[in-house]
C-alpha atoms as a PDB file:
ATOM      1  CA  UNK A   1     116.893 105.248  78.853  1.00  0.00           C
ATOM      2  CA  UNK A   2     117.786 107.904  81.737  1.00  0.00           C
ATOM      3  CA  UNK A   3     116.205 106.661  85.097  1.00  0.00           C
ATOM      4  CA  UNK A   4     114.807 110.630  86.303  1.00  0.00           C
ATOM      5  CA  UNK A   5     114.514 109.496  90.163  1.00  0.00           C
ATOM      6  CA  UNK A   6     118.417 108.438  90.281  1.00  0.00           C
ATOM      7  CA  UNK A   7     119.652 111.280  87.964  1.00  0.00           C
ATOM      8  CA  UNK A   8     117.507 113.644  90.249  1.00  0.00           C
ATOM      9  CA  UNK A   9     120.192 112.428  93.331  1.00  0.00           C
ATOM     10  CA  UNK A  10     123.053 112.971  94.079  1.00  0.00           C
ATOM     11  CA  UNK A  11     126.027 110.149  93.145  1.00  0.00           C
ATOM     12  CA  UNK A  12     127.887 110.978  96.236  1.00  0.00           C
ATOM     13  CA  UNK A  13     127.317 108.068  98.996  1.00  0.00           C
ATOM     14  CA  UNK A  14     127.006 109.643 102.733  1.00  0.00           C
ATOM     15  CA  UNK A  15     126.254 106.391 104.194  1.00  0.00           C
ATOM     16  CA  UNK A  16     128.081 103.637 103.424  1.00  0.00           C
ATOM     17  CA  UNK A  17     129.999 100.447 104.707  1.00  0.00           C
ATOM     18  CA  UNK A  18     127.717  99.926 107.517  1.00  0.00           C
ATOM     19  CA  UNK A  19     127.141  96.352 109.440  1.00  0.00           C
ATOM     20  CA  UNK A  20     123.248  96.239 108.320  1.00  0.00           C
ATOM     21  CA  UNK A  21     122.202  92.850 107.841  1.00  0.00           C
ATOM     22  CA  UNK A  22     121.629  92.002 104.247  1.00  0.00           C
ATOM     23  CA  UNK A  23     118.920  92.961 103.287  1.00  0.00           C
ATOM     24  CA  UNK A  24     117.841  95.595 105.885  1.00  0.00           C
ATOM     25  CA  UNK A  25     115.004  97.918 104.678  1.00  0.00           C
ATOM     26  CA  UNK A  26     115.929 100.553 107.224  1.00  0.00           C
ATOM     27  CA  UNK A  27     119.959 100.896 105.859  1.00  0.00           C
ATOM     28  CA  UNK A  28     118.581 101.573 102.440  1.00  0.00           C
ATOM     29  CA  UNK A  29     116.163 104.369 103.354  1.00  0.00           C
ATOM     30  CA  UNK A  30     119.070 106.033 105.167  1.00  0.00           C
ATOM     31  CA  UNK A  31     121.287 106.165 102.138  1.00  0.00           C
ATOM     32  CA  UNK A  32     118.268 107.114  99.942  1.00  0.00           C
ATOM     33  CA  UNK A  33     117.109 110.229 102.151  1.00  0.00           C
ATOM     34  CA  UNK A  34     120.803 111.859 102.267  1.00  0.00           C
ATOM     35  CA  UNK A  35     121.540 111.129  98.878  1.00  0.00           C
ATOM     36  CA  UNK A  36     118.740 113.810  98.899  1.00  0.00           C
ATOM     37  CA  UNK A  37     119.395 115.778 101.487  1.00  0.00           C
ATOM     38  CA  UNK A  38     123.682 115.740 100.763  1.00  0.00           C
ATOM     39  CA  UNK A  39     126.463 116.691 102.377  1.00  0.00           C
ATOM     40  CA  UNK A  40     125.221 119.482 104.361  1.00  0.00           C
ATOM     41  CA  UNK A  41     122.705 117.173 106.214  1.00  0.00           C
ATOM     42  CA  UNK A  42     123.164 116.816 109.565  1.00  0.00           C
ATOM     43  CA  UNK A  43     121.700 113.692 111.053  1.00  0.00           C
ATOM     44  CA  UNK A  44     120.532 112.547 114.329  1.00  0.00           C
ATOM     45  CA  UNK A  45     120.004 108.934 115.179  1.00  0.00           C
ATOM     46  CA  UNK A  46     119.107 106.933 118.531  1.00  0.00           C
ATOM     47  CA  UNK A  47     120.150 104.390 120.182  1.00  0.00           C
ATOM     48  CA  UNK A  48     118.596 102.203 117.624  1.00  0.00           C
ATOM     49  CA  UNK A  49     118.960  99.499 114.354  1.00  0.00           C
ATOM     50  CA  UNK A  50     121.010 102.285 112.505  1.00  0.00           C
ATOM     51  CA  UNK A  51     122.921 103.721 115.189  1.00  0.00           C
ATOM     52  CA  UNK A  52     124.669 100.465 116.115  1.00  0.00           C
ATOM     53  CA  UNK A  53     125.063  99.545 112.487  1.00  0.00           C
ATOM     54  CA  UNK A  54     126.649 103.054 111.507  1.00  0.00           C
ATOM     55  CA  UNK A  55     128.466 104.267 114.344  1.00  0.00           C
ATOM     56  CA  UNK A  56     131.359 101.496 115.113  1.00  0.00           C
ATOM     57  CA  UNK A  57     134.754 102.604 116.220  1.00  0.00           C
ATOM     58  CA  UNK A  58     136.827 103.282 114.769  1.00  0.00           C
ATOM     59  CA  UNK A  59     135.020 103.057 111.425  1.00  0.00           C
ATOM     60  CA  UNK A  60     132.554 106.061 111.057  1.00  0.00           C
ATOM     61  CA  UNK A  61     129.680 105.117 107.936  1.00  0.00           C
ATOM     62  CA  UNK A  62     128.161 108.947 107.953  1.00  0.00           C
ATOM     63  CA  UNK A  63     130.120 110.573 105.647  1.00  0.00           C
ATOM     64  CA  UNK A  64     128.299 114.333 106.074  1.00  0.00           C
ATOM     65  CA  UNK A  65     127.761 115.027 109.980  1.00  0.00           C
ATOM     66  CA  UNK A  66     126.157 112.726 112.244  1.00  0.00           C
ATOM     67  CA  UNK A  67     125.257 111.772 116.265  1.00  0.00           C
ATOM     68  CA  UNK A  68     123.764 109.281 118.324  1.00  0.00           C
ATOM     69  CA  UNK A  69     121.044 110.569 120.723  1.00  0.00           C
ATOM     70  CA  UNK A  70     119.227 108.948 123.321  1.00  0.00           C
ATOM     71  CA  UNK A  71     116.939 106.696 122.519  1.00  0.00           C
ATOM     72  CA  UNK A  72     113.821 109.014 123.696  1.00  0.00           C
ATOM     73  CA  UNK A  73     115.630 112.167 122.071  1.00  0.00           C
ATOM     74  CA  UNK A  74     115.632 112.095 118.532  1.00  0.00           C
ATOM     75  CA  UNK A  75     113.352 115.079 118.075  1.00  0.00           C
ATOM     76  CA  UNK A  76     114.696 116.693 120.806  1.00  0.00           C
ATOM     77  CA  UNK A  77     118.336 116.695 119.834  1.00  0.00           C
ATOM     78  CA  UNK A  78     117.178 117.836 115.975  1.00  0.00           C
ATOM     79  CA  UNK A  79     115.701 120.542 117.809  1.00  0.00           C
ATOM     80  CA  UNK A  80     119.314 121.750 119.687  1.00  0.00           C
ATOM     81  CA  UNK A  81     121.124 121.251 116.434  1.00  0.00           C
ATOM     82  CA  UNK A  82     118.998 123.182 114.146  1.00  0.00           C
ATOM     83  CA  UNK A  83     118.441 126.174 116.635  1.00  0.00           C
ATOM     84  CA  UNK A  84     122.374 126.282 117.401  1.00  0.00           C
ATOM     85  CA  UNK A  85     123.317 126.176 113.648  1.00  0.00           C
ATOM     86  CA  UNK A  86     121.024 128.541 113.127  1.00  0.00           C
ATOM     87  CA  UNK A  87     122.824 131.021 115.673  1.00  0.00           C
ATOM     88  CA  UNK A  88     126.195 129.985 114.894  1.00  0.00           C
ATOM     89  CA  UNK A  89     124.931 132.059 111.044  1.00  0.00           C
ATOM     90  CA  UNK A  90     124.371 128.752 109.218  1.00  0.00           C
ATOM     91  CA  UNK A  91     122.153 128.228 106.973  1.00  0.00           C
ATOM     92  CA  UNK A  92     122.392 125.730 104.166  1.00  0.00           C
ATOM     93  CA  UNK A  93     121.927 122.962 106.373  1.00  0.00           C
ATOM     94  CA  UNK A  94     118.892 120.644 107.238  1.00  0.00           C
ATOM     95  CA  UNK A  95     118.556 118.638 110.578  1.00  0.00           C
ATOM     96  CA  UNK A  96     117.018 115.093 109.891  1.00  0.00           C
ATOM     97  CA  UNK A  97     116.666 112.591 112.248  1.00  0.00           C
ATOM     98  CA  UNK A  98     116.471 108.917 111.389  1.00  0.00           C
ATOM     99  CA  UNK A  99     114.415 106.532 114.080  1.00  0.00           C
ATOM    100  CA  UNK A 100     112.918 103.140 114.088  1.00  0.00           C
ATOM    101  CA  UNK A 101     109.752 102.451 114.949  1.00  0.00           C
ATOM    102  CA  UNK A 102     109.854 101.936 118.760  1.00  0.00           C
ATOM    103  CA  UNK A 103     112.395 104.755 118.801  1.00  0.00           C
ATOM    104  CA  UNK A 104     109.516 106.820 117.226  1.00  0.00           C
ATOM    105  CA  UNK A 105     105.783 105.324 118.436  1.00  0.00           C
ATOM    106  CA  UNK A 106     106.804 103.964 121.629  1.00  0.00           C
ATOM    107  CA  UNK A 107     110.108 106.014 123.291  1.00  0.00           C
ATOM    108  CA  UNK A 108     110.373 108.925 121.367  1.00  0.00           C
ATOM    109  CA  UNK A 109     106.827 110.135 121.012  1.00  0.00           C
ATOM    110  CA  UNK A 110     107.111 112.942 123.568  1.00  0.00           C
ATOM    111  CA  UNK A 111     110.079 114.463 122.329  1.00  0.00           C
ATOM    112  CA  UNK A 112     108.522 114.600 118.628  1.00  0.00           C
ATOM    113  CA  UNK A 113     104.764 115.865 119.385  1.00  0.00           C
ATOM    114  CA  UNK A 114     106.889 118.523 121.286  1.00  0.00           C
ATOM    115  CA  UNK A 115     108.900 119.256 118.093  1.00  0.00           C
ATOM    116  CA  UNK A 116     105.977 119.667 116.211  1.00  0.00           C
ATOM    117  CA  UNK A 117     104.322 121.648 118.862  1.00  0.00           C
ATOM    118  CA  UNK A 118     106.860 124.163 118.597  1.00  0.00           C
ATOM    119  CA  UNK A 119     107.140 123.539 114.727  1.00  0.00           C
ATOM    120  CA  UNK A 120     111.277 123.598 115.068  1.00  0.00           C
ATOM    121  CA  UNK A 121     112.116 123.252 111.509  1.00  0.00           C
ATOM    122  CA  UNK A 122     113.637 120.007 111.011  1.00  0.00           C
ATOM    123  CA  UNK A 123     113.162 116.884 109.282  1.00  0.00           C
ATOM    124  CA  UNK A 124     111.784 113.281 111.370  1.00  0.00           C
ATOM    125  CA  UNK A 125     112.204 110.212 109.713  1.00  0.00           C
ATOM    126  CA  UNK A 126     110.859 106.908 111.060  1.00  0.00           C
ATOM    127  CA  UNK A 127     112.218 103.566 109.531  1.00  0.00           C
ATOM    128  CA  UNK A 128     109.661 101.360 110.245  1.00  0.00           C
ATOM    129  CA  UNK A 129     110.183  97.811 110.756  1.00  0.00           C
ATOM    130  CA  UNK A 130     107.329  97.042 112.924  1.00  0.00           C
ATOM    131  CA  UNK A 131     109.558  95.635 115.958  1.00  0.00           C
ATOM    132  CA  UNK A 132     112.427  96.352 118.389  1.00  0.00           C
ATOM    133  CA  UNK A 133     114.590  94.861 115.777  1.00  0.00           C
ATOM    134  CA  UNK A 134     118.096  95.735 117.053  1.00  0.00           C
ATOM    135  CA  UNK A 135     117.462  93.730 120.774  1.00  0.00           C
ATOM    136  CA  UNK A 136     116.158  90.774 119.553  1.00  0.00           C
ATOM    137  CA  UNK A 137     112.733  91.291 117.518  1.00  0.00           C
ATOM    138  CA  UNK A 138     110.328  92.599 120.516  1.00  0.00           C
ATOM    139  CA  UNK A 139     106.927  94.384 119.950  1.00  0.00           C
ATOM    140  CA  UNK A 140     107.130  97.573 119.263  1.00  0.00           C
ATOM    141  CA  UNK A 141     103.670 100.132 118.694  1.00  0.00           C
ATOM    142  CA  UNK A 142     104.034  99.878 115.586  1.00  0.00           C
ATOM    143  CA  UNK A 143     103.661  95.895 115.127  1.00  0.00           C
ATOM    144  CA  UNK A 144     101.052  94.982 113.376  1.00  0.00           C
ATOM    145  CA  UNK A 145      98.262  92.651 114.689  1.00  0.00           C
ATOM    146  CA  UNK A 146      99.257  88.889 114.501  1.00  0.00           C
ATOM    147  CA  UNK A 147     102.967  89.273 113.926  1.00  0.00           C
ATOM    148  CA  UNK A 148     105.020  87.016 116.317  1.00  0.00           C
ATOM    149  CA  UNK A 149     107.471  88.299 118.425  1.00  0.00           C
ATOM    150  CA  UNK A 150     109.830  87.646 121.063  1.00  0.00           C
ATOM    151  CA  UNK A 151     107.460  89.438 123.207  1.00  0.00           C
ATOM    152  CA  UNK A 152     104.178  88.450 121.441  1.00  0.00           C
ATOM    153  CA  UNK A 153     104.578  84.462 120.822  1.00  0.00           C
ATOM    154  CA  UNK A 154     102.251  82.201 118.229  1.00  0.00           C
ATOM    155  CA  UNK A 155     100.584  80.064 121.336  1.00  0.00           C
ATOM    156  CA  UNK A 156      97.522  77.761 120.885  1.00  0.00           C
ATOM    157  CA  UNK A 157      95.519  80.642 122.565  1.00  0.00           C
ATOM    158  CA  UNK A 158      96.720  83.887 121.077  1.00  0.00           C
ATOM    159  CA  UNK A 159      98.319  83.914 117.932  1.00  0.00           C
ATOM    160  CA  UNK A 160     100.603  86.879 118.124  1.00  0.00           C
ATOM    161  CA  UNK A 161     100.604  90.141 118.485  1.00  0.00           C
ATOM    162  CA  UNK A 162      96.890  91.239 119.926  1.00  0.00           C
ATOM    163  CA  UNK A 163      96.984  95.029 119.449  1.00  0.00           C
ATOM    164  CA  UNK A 164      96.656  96.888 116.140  1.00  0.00           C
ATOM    165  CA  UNK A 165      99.319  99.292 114.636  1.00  0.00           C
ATOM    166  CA  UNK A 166      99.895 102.585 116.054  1.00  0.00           C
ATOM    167  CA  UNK A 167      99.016 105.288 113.111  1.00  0.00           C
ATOM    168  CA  UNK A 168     101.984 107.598 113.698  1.00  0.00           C
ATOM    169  CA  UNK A 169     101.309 109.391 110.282  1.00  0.00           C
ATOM    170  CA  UNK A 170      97.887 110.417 111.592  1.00  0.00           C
ATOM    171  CA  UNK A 171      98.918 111.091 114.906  1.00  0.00           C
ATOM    172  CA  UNK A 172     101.944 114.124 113.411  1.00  0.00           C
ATOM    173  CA  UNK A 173      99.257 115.491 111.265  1.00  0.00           C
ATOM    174  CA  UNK A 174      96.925 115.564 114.132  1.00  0.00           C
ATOM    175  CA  UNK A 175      99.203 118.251 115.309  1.00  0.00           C
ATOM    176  CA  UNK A 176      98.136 120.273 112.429  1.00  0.00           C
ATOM    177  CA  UNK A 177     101.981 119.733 111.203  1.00  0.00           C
ATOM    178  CA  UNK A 178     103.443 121.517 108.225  1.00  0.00           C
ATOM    179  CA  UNK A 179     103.789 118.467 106.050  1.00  0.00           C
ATOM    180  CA  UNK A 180     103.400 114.373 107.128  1.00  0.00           C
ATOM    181  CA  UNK A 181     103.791 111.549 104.966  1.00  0.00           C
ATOM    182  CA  UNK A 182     103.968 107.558 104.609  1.00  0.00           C
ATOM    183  CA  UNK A 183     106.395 105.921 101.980  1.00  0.00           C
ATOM    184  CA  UNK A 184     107.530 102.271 101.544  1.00  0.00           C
ATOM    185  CA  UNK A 185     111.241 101.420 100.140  1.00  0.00           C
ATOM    186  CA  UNK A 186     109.477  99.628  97.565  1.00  0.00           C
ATOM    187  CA  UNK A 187     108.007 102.740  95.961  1.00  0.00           C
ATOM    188  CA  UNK A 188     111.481 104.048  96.482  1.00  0.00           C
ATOM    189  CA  UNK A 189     110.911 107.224  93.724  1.00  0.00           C
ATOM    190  CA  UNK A 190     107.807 108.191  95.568  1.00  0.00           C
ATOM    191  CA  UNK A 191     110.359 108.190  98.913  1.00  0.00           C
ATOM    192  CA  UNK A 192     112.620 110.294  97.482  1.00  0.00           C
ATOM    193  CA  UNK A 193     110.434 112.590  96.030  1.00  0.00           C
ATOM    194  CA  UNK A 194     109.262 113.326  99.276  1.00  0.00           C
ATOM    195  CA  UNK A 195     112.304 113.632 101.262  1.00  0.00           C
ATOM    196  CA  UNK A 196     113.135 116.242  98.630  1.00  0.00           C
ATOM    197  CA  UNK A 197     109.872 118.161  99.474  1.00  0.00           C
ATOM    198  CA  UNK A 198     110.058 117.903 102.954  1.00  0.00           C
ATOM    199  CA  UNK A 199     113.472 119.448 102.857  1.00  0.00           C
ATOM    200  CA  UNK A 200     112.164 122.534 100.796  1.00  0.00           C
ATOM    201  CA  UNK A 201     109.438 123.429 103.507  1.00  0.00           C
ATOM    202  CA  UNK A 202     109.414 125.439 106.775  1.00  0.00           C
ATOM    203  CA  UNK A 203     108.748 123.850 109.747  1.00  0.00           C
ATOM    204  CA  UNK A 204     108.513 120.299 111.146  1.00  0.00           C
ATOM    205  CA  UNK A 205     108.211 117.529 109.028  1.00  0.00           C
ATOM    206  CA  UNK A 206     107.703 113.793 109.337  1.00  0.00           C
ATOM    207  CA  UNK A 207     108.141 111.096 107.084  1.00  0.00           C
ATOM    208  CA  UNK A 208     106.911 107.293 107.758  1.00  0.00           C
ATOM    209  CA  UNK A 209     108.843 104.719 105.512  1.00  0.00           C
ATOM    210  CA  UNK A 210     108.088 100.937 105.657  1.00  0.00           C
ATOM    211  CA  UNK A 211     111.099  99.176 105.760  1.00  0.00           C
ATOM    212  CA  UNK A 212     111.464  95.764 105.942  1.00  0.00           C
ATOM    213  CA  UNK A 213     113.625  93.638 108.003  1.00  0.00           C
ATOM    214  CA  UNK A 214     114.834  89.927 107.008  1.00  0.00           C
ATOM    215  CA  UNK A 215     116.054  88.829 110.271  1.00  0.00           C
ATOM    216  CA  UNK A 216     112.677  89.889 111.977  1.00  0.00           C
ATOM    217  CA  UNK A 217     109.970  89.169 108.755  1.00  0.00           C
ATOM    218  CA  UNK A 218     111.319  85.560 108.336  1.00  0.00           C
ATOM    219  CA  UNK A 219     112.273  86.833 104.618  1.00  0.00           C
ATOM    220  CA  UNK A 220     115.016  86.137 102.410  1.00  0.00           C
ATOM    221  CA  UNK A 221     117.399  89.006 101.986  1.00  0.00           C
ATOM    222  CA  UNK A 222     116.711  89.618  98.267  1.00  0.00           C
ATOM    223  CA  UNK A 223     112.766  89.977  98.617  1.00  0.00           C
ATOM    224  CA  UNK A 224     113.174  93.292 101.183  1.00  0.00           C
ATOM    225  CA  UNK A 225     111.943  95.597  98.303  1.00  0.00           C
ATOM    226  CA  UNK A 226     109.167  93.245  96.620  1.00  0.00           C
ATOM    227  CA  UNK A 227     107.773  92.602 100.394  1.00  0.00           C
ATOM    228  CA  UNK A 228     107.865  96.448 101.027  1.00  0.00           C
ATOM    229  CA  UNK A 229     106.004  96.618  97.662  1.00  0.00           C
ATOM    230  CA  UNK A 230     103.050  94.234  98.096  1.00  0.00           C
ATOM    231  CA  UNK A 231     102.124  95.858 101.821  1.00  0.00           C
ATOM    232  CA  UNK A 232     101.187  99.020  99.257  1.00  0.00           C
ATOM    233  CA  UNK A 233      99.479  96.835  96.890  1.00  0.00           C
ATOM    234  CA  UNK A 234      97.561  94.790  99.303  1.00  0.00           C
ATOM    235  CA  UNK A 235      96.235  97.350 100.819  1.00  0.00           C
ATOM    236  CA  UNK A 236      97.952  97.215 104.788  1.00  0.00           C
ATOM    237  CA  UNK A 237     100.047 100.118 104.097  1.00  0.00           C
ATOM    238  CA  UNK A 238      99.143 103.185 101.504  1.00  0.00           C
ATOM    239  CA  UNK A 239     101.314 106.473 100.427  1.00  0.00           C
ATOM    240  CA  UNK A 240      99.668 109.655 101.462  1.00  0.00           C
ATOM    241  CA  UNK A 241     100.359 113.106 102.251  1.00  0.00           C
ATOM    242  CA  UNK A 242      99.239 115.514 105.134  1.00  0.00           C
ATOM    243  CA  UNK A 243      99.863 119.153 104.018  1.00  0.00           C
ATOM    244  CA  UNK A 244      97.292 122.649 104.708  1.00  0.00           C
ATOM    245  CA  UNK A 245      95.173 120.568 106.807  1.00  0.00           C
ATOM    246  CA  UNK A 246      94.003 118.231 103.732  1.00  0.00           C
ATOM    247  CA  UNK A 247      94.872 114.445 103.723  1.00  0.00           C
ATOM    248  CA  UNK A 248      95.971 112.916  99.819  1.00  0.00           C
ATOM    249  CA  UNK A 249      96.444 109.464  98.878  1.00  0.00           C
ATOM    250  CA  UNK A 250      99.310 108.961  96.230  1.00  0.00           C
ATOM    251  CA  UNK A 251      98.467 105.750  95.212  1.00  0.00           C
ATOM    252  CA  UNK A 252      95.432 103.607  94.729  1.00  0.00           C
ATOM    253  CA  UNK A 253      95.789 100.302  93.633  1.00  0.00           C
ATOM    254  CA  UNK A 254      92.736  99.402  90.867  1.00  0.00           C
ATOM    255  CA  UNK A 255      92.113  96.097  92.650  1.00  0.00           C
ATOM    256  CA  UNK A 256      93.946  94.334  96.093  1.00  0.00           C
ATOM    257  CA  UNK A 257      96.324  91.984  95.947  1.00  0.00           C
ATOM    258  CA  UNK A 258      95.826  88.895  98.088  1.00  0.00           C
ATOM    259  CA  UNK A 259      96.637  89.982 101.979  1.00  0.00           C
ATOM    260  CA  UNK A 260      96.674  86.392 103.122  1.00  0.00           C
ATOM    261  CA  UNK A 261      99.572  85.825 100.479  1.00  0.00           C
ATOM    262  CA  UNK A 262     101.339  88.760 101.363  1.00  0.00           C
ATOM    263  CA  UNK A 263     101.130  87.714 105.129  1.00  0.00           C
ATOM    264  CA  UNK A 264     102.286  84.172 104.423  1.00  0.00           C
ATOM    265  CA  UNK A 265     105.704  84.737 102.708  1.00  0.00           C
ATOM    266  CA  UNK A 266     106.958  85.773 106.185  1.00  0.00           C
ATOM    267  CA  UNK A 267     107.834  83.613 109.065  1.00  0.00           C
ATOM    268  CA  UNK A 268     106.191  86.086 111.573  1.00  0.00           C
ATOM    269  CA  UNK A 269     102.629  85.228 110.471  1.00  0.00           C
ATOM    270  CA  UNK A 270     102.739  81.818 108.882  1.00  0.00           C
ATOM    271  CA  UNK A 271     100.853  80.591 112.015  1.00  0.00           C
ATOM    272  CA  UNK A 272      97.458  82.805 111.393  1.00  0.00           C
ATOM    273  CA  UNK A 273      94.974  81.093 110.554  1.00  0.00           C
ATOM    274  CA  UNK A 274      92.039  82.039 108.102  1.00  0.00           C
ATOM    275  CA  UNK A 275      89.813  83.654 110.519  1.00  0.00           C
ATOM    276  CA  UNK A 276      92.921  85.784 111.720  1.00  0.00           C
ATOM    277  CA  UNK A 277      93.981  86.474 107.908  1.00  0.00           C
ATOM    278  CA  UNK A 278      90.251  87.559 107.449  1.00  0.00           C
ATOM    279  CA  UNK A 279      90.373  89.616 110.769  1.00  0.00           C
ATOM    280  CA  UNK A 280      93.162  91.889 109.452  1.00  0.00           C
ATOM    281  CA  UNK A 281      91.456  91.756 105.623  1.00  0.00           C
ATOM    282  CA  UNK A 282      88.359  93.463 107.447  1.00  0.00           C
ATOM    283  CA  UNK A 283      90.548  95.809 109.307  1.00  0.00           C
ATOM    284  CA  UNK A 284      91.975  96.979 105.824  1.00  0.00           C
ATOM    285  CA  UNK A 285      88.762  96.962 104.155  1.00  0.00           C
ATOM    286  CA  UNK A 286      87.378  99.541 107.382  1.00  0.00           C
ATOM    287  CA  UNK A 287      90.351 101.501 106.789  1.00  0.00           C
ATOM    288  CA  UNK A 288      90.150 102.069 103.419  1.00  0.00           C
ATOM    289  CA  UNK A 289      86.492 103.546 103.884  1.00  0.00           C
ATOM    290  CA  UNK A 290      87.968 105.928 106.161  1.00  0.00           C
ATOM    291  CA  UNK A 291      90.623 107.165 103.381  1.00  0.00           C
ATOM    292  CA  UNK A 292      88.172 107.512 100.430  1.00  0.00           C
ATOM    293  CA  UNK A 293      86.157 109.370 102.809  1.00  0.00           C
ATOM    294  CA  UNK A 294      88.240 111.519 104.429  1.00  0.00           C
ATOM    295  CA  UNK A 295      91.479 111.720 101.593  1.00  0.00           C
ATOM    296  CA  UNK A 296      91.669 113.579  98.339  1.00  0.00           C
ATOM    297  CA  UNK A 297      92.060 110.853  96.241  1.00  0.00           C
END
């Protein structure tokens, strides 16, 4: 039987032979989004997880065109690419930029609310891996409560990370941006598909993908997808839309699975306890009020 999402992209590979560890979530939403986006793509990445994997001389793994900004500049550079192709006469291109989470929540933030402001048409794509993955596993915004770090230890007082997850996907649509969206690599069709939207509108868009790491999770290599999976089905992470001002959820799961076994198969919360573990089940719970309140369902 034909599998629609992978005859839908392209069979061309435009990143490829990179130094990712195995595994790595972020590596394989990279390859995903410009199988979409092909050869005219031109990417932007910081100084980040990707960039040091990709970029090493004298081996180039970007096949289509591709630079490392600064780490705060992501948006910004996108910005100076798109308007110069633009006045160079191009125009069958699409700038994307590709950013990890602290490249995105934490040291890029300015540079991206001012893309949006000025709604540069271009394409923002955080890998999310919840930590500063590529210097040694430190605490990004984006780390969620209780996750140990290098930065947020498992002590006898505080057990982790003390300060909830940045929502980056409701602070770009609080911008009133063209188009937002959250995606995991284990609901890699629903990825695609909206890579391939985002490319066919106007404006600024910006695209939140969960992606695993190994190295920092305390997983084995081969359960990257099944880990990015269960955050959906759990509950801690969900696949919406922003788009005309109106929020969508794309999936609802019928029932929960278990949060305090999704939490336990990695080594960076295998010290909570079952107060903490109920903590973060009652920050889920809260949140999903707010979505079937506030999200076409």
């Amino acid at each position: 039987m034909a599998n629609k999402v992978a005859d839908s992209i392209s069979r061309d590979e435009y990143f490829y032979g990179h130094k990712a560890c195995a595994g790595c979530g972020g590596s394989l939403a990279v390859r995903a989004a410009l199988k979409v986006l092909g050869k005219n793509a031109v990417s932007v990445l910081p100084a980040g997880c990707m960039s040091a994997v990709g970029f090493n001389f004298p081996q180039l793994c970007f096949s289509n065109n591709s630079v490392i900004s600064t780490f705060a500049g992501t948006a910004s550079m996108l910005t100076g690419i798109e308007a110069g192709l633009r006045a160079r006469g191009y125009k069958d291109f699409t700038a994307v930029g590709f950013a990890g989470d602290g490249g995105t929540a934490d040291i890029g933030i300015q540079a991206l609310s001012g893309a949006i402001d000025r709604n540069d048409d271009i394409i923002y794509i955080c890998y999310d891996n919840e930590a500063y993955m590529n210097t040694g596993i430190q605490k990004s915004g984006l780390t969620p409560y209780g996750a140990k770090t290098t930065t947020t230890p498992a002590g006898q007082n505080i057990h982790g990370n003390i300060r909830p997850k940045k929502n980056m996907f409701e602070i770009a649509a609080a911008h009133g941006i063209p188009y937002a969206a959250t995606a995991s690599i284990g609901y890699l069709p629903d990825f695609i598909e909206k890579v391939r939207k985002a490319s066919q509108i106007h404006g600024t868009k910006y695209i939140h993908v969960i992606a695993p790491c190994p190295t920092g999770w305390g997983i084995a290599p081969d359960a990257t997808v099944d880990i990015a999976r269960e955050v959906v089905d759990c509950g801690l992470w969900y696949l919406a839309e922003y788009e005309n001002g109106e929020y969508k959820l794309d999936r609802k799961p019928k029932e929960f699975s278990d949060v305090g076994v999704y939490l336990r198969k990695q080594g960076r919360f295998r010290h909570l306890t079952d107060d903490d573990i109920k903590i973060i089940t009652d920050s889920r719970d809260k949140k999903w009020e707010f979505i079937e309140k506030n999200f076409v369902l």
